[in-house]
N, C-alpha and C. Protein backbone atom coordinates (compact mmCIF):
# COMPACT_ATOMS: atom_id res chain seq x y z
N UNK A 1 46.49 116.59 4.76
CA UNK A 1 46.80 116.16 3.40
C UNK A 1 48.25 116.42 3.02
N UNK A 2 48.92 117.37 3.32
CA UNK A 2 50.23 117.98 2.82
C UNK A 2 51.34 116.67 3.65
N UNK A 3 50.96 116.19 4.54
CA UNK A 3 52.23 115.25 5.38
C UNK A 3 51.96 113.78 4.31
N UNK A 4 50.83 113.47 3.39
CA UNK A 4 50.60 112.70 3.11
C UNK A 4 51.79 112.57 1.25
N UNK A 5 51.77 113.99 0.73
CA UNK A 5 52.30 114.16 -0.43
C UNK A 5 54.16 113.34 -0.53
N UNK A 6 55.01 113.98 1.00
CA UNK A 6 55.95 112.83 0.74
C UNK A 6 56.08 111.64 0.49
N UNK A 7 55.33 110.92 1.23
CA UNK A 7 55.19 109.48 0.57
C UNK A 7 54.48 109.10 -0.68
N UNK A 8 53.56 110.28 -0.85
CA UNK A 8 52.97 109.81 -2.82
C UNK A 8 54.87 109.89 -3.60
N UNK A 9 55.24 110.99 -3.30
CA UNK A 9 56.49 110.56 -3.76
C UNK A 9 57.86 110.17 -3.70
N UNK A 10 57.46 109.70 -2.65
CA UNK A 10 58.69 108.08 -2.65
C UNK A 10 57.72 106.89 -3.31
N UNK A 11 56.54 106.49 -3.07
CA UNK A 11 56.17 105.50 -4.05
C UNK A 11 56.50 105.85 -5.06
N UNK A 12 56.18 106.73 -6.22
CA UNK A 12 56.98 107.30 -7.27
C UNK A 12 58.21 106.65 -7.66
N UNK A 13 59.16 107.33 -6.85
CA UNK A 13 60.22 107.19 -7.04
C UNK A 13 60.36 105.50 -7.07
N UNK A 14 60.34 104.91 -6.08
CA UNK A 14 60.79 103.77 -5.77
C UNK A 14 60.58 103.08 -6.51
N UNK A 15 59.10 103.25 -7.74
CA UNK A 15 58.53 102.70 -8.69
C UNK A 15 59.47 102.56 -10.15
N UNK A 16 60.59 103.56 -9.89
CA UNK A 16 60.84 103.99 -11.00
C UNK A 16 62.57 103.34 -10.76
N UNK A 17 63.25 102.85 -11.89
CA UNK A 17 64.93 102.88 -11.79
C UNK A 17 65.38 104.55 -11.41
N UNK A 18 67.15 103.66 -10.99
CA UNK A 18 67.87 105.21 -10.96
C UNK A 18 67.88 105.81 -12.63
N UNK A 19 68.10 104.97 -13.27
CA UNK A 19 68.30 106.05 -14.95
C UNK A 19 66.50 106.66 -15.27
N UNK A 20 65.44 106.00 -15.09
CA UNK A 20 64.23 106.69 -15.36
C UNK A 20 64.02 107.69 -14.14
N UNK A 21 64.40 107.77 -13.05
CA UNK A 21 64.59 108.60 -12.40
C UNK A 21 65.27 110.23 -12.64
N UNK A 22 66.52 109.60 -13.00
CA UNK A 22 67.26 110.52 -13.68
C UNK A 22 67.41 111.28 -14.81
N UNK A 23 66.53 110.36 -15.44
CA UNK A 23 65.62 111.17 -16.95
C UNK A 23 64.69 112.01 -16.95
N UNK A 24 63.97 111.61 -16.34
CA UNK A 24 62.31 112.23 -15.45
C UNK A 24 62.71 113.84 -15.02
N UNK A 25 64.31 113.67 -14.23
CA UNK A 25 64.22 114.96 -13.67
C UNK A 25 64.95 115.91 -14.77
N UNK A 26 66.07 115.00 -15.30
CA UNK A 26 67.14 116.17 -16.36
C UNK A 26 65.42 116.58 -17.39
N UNK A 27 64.77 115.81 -17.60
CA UNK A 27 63.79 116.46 -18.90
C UNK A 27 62.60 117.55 -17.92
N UNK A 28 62.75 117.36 -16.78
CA UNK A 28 62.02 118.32 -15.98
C UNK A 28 62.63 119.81 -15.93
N UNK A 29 64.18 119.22 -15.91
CA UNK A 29 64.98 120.74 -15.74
C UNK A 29 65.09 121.25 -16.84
N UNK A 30 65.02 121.00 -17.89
CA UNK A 30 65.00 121.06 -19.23
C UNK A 30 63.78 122.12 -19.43
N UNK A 31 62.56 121.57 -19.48
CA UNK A 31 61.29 122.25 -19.66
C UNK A 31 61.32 123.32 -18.63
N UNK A 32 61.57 123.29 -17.69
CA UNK A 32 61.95 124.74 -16.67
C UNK A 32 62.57 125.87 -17.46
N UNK A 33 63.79 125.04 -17.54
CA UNK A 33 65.04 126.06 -18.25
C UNK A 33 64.18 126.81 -19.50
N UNK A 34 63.54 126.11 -20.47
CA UNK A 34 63.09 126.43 -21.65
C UNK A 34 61.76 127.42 -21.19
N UNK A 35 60.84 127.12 -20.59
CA UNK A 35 59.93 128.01 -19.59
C UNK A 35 60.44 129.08 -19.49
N UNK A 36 61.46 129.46 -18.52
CA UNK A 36 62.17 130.50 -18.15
C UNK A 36 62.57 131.43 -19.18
N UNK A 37 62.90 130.71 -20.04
CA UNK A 37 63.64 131.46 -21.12
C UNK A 37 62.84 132.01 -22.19
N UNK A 38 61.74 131.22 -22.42
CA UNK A 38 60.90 132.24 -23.59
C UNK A 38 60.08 133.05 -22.35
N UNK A 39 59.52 133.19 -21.23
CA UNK A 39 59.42 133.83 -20.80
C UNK A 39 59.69 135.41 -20.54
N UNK A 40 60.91 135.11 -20.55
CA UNK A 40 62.25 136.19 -20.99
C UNK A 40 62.30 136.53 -22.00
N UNK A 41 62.07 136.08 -22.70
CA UNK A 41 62.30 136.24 -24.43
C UNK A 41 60.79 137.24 -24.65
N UNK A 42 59.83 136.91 -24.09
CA UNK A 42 58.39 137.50 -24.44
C UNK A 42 58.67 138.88 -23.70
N UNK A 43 58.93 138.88 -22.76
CA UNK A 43 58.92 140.22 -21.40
C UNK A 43 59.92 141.03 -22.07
N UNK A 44 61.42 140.37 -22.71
CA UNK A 44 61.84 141.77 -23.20
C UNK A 44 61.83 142.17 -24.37
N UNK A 45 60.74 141.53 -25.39
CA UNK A 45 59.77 141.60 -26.44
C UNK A 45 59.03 142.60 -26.12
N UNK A 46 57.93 142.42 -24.88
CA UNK A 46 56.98 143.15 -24.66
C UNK A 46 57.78 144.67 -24.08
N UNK A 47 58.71 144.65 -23.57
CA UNK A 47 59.51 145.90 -23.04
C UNK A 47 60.17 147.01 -24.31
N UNK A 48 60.54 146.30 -25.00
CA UNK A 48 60.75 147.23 -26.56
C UNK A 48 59.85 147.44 -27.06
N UNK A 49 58.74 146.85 -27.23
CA UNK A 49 57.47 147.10 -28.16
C UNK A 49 56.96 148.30 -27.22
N UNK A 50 57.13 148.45 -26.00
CA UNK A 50 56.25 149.56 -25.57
C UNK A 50 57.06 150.73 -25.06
N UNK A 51 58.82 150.58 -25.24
CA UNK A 51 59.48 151.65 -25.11
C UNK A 51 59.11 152.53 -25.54
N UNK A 52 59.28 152.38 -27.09
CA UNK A 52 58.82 153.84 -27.69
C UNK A 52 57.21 154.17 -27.65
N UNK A 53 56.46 153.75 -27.41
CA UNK A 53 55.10 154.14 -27.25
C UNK A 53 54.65 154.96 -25.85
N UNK A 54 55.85 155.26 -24.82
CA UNK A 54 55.61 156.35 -23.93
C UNK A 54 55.29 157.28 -24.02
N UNK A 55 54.16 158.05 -22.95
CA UNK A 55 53.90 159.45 -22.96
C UNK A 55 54.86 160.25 -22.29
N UNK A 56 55.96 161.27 -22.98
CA UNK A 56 56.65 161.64 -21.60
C UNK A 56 56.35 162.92 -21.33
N UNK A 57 56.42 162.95 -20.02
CA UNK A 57 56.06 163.85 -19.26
C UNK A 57 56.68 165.22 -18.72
N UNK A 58 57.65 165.67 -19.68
CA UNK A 58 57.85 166.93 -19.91
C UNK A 58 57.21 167.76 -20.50
């Protein structure tokens, strides 16, 4: 099955112009970038919220 996935996308592609092509991917990198980033945004949210709530161990 996996040797079969390159050619699902070149039909894709080939289906598509170079500018819808090129849209397809900048709005792909886009939603990544934005992914990534509240990601980040939550984790060092969640990292202050539980700084001070340590037990320390002295």
């Amino acid at each position: 099955m996996p040797s079969n996935l390159p050619n699902l996308r070149r039909l894709f592609v080939e289906a598509r112009s170079e500018a819808e092509e090129s849209s397809y991917s900048r709005n792909a990198f886009y939603n990544l970038v934005l992914f990534m980033s509240s990601v980040t945004v939550f984790s060092l949210m969640a990292q202050r919220m539980t700084s001070g709530k340590g037990v320390s161990a002295s």
